[in-house]
Protein backbone atom coordinates (compact mmCIF):
# COMPACT_ATOMS: atom_id res chain seq x y z
CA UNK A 1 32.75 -31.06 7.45
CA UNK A 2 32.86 -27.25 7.90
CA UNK A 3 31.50 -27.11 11.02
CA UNK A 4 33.20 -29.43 12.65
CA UNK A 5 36.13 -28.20 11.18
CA UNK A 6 35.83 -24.82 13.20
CA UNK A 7 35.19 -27.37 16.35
CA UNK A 8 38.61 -28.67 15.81
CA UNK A 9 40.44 -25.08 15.03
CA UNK A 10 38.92 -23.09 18.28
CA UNK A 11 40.58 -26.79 20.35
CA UNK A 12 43.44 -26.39 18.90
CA UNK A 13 43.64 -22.57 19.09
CA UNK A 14 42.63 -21.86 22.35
CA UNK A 15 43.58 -25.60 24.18
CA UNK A 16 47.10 -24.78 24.07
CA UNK A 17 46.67 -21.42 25.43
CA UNK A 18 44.84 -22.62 28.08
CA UNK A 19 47.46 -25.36 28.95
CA UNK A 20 50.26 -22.56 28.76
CA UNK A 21 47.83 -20.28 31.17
CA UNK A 22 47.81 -17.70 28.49
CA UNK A 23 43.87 -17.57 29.22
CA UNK A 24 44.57 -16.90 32.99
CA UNK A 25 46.16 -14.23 31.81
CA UNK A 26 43.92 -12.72 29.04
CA UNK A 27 41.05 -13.06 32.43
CA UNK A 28 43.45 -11.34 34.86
CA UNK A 29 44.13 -8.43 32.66
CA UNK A 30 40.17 -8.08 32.02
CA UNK A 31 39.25 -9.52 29.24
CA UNK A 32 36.13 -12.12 29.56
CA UNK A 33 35.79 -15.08 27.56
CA UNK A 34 33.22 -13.64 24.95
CA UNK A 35 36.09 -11.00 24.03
CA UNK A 36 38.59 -13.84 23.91
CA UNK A 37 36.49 -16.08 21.56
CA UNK A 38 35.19 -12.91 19.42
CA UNK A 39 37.83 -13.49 16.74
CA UNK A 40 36.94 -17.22 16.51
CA UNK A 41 32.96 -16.36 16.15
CA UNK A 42 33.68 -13.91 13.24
CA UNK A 43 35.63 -16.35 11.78
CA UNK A 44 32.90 -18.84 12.14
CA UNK A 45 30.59 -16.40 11.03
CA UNK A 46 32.43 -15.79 6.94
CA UNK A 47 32.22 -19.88 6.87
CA UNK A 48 28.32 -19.55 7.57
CA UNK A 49 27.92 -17.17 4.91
CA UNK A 50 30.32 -19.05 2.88
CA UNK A 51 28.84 -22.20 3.20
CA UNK A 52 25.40 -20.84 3.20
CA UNK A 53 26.37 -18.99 -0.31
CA UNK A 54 27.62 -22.14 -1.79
CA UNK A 55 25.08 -24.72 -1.03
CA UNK A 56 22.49 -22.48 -2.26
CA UNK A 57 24.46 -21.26 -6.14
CA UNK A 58 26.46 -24.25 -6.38
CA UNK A 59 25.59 -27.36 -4.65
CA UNK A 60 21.99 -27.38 -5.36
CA UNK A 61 22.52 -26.42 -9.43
CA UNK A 62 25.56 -29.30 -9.18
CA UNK A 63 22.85 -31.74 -7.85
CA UNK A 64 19.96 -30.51 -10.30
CA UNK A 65 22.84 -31.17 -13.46
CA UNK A 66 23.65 -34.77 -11.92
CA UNK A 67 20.30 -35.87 -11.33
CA UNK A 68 19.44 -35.16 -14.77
CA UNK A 69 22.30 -36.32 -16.37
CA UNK A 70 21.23 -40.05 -14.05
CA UNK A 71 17.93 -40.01 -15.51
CA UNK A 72 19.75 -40.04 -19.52
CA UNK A 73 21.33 -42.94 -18.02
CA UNK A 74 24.52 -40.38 -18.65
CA UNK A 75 23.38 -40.09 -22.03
CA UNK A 76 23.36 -36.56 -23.82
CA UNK A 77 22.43 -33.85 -20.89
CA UNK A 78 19.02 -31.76 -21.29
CA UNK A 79 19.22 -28.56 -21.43
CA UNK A 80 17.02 -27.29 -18.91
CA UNK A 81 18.86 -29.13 -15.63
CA UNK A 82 15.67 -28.57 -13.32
CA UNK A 83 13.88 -31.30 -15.40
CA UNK A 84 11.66 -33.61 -13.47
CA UNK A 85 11.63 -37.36 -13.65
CA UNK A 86 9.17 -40.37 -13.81
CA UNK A 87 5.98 -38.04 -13.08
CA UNK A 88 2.56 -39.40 -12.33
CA UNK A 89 -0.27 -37.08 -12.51
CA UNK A 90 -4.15 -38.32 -11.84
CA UNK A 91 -6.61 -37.43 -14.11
CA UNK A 92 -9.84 -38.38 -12.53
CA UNK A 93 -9.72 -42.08 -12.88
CA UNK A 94 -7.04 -42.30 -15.53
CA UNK A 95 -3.54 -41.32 -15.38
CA UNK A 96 -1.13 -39.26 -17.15
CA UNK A 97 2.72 -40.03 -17.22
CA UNK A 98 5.87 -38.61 -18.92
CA UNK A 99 9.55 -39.95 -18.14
CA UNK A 100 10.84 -36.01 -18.15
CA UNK A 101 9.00 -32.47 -17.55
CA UNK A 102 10.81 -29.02 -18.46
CA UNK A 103 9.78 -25.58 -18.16
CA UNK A 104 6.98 -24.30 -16.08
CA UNK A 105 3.82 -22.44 -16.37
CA UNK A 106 2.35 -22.84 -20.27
CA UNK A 107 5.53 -23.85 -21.47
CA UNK A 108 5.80 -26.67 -20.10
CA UNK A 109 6.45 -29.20 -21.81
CA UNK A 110 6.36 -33.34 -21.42
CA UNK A 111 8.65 -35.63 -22.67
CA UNK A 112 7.62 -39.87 -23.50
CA UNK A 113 4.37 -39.43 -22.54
CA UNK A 114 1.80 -42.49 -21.86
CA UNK A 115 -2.14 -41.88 -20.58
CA UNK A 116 -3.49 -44.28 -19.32
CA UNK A 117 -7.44 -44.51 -20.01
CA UNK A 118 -9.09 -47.08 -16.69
CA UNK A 119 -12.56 -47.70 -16.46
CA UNK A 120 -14.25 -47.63 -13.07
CA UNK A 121 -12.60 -50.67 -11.49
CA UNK A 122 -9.06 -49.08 -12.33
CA UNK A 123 -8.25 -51.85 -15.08
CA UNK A 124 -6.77 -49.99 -18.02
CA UNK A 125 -8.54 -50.44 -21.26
CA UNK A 126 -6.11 -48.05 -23.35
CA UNK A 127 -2.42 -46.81 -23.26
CA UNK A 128 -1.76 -43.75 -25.64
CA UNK A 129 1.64 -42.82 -25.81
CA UNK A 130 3.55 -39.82 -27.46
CA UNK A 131 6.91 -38.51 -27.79
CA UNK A 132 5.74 -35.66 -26.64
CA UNK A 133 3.19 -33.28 -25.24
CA UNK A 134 2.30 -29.29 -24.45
CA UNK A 135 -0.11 -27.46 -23.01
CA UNK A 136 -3.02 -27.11 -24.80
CA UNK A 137 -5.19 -24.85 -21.93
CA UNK A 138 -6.79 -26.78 -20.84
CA UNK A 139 -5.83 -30.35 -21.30
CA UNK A 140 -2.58 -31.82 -23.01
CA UNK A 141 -1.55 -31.81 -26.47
CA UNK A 142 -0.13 -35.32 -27.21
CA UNK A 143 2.01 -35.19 -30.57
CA UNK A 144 1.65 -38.22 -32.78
CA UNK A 145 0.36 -39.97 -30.62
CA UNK A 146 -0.23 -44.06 -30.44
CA UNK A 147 -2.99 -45.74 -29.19
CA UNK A 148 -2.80 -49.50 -27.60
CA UNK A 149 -6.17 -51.07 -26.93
CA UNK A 150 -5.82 -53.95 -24.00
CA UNK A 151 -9.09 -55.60 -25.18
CA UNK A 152 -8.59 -56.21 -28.24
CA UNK A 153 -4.49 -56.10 -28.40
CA UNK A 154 -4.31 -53.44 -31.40
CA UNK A 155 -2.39 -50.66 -31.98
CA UNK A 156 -3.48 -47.62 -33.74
CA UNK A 157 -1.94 -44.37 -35.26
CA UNK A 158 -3.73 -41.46 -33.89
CA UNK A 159 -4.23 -38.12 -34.89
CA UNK A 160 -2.60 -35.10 -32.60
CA UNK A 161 -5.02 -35.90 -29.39
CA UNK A 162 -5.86 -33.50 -26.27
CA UNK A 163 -6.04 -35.47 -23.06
CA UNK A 164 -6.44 -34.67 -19.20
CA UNK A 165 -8.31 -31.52 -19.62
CA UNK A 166 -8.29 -31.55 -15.36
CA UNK A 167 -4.27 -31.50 -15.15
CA UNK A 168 -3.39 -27.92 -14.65
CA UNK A 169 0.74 -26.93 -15.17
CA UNK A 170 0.34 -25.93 -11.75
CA UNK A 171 -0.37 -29.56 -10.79
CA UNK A 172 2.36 -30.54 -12.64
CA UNK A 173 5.09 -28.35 -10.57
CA UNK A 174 4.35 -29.36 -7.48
CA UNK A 175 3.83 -32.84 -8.63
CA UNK A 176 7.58 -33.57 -7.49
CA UNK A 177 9.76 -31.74 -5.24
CA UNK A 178 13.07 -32.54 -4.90
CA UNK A 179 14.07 -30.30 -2.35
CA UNK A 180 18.44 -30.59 -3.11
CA UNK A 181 17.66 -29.35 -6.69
CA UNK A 182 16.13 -26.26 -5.62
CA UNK A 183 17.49 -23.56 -3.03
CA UNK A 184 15.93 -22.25 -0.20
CA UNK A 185 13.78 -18.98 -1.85
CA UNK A 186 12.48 -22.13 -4.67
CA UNK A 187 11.69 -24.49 -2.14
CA UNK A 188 9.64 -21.99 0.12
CA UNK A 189 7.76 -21.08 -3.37
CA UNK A 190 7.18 -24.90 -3.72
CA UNK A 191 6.10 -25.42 -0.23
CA UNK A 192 3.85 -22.92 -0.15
CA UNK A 193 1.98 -24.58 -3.24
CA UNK A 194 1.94 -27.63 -1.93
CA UNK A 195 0.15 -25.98 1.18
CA UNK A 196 -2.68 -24.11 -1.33
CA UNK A 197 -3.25 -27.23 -2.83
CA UNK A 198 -4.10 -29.22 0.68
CA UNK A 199 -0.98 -31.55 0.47
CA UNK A 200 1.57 -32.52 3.76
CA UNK A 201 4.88 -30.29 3.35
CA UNK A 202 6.19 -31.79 6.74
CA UNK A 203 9.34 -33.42 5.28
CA UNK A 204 9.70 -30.31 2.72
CA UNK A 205 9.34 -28.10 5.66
CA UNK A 206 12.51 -30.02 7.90
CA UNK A 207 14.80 -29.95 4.25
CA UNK A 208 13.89 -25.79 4.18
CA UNK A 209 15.03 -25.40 7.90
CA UNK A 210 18.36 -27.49 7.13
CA UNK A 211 19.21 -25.17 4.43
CA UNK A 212 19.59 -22.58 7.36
CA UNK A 213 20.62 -24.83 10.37
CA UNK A 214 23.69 -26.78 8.19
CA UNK A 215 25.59 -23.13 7.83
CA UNK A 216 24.34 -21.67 11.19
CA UNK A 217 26.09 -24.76 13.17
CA UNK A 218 29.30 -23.07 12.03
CA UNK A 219 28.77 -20.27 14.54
CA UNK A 220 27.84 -22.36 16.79
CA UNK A 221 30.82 -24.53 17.12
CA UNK A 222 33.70 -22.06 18.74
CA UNK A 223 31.00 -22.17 21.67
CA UNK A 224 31.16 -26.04 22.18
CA UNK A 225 34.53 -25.61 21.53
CA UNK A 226 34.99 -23.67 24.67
CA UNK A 227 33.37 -26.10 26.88
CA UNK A 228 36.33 -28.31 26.62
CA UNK A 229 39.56 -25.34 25.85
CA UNK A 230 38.02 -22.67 28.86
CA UNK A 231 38.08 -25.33 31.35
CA UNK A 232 41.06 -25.92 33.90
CA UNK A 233 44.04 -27.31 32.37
CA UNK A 234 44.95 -29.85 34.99
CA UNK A 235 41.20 -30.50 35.88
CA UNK A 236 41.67 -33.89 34.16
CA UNK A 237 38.43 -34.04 32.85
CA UNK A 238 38.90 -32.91 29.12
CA UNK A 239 37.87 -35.86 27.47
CA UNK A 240 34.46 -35.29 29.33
CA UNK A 241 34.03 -31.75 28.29
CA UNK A 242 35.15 -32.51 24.70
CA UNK A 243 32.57 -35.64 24.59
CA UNK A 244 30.08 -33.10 26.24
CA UNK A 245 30.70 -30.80 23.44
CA UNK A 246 30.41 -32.67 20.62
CA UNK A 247 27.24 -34.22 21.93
CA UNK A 248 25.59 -30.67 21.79
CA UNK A 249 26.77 -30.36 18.52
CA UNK A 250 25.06 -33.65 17.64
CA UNK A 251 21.99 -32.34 19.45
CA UNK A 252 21.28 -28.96 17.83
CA UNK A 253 21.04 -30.97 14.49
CA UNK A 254 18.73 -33.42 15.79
CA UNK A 255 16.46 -30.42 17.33
């Protein structure tokens, strides 16, 4: 909206002035059509840093607080907003779950935890869940735990249990990147773990650029702007240059 926003202001600013052949008369007395525009391009510039500033302290903790609050169902909101939802981790051949994941490092800290124990084919044999579970260095610490053998269809109260020695907290944060919860010096620190650890970061790496291209097409719009208000009033080919405009605005955010 921003951007095309400034599209619409340097039209209407500098299309009438062009009709009027008050540009004629800026270029007659010596002033070229960079000077002429260099208002409009600082202006565009504050509403690059202004947009820039605000998608990175506000949009991004907005969308973190509202993605959390979805996955309560709207229910009471968690107190850590950068919580993580429905993660899967592998652990070997079984498989360690938890509907929520807060904190980082050795604090983190699962929430509804199930493990799922598989034998060789992949069937499982045994679901543990927990309410919760820690870090336990290595493994994870799976507090009153219940145990739910397939085979034989019986539950069992288990004593605190440490499971998936393998699955590292480091595993765990890069497990699931949502790159609109986290702002553009997070999301480099998340792509570049995601590259130590072997995995693709193509998709990651087009969100990062975004973060930088979205503002940036702010300054860029007085000069498509001009394409259509700089050229001859009575030319009768403004709809062209406008359309012509517009479709290099539509370009640099496909590039």
């Amino acid at each position: 909206f921003l951007p095309y926003s400034v599209l619409l202001a340097t039209l209407f600013t500098f299309w009438p002035l062009n009709t009027n052949s008050e540009v004629i008369a800026m270029r007659a007395a010596g002033l070229s059509a960079h000077q002429i525009l260099a208002p409009m391009m600082v202006t565009a510039l504050a509403v690059s840093l202004f947009s820039f500033a605000f998608n990175e302290r506000v949009v991004t903790r907005a969308t973190a607080t509202l993605k959390a609050w979805e996955a309560v169902q709207y229910g009471p909101l968690p107190k850590d907003s950068k919580v993580r939802n429905n993660v899967y981790l592998p652990d070997g051949p079984h498989i360690l779950a938890a509907m929520a994941v807060t904190g980082k490092g050795a604090d983190t800290r699962m929430e509804d935890v199930t493990w799922y124990r598989r034998d060789g084919r992949g069937i499982v044999i045994e679901q543990v869940r927990s309410p919760s579970a820690t870090y336990a260095n290595p493994g994870w610490r799976l507090d009153a735990p219940r145990s739910f053998k397939v085979a034989e269809a019986r539950q069992a109260t288990l004593d605190p249990l440490v499971v998936a020695k393998g699955v590292s907290p480091a595993q765990v944060a890069i497990v699931k990147v949502d790159p609109d919860r986290q702002n553009l010096f997070e999301l480099g620190a998340s792509i570049a773990a995601l590259k130590a650890s072997g995995r693709r970061t193509s998709e990651l790496e087009g969100k990062w650029w975004h973060k930088l291209s979205g503002p940036l097409s702010a300054l860029l719009m007085p000069l498509l702007g001009s394409v259509a208000a700089f050229g001859l009033a009575r030319s009768g080919q403004l709809l062209v240059r406008a359309v012509i405009g517009m479709a290099l605005g539509f370009a640099y955010f496909v590039v």
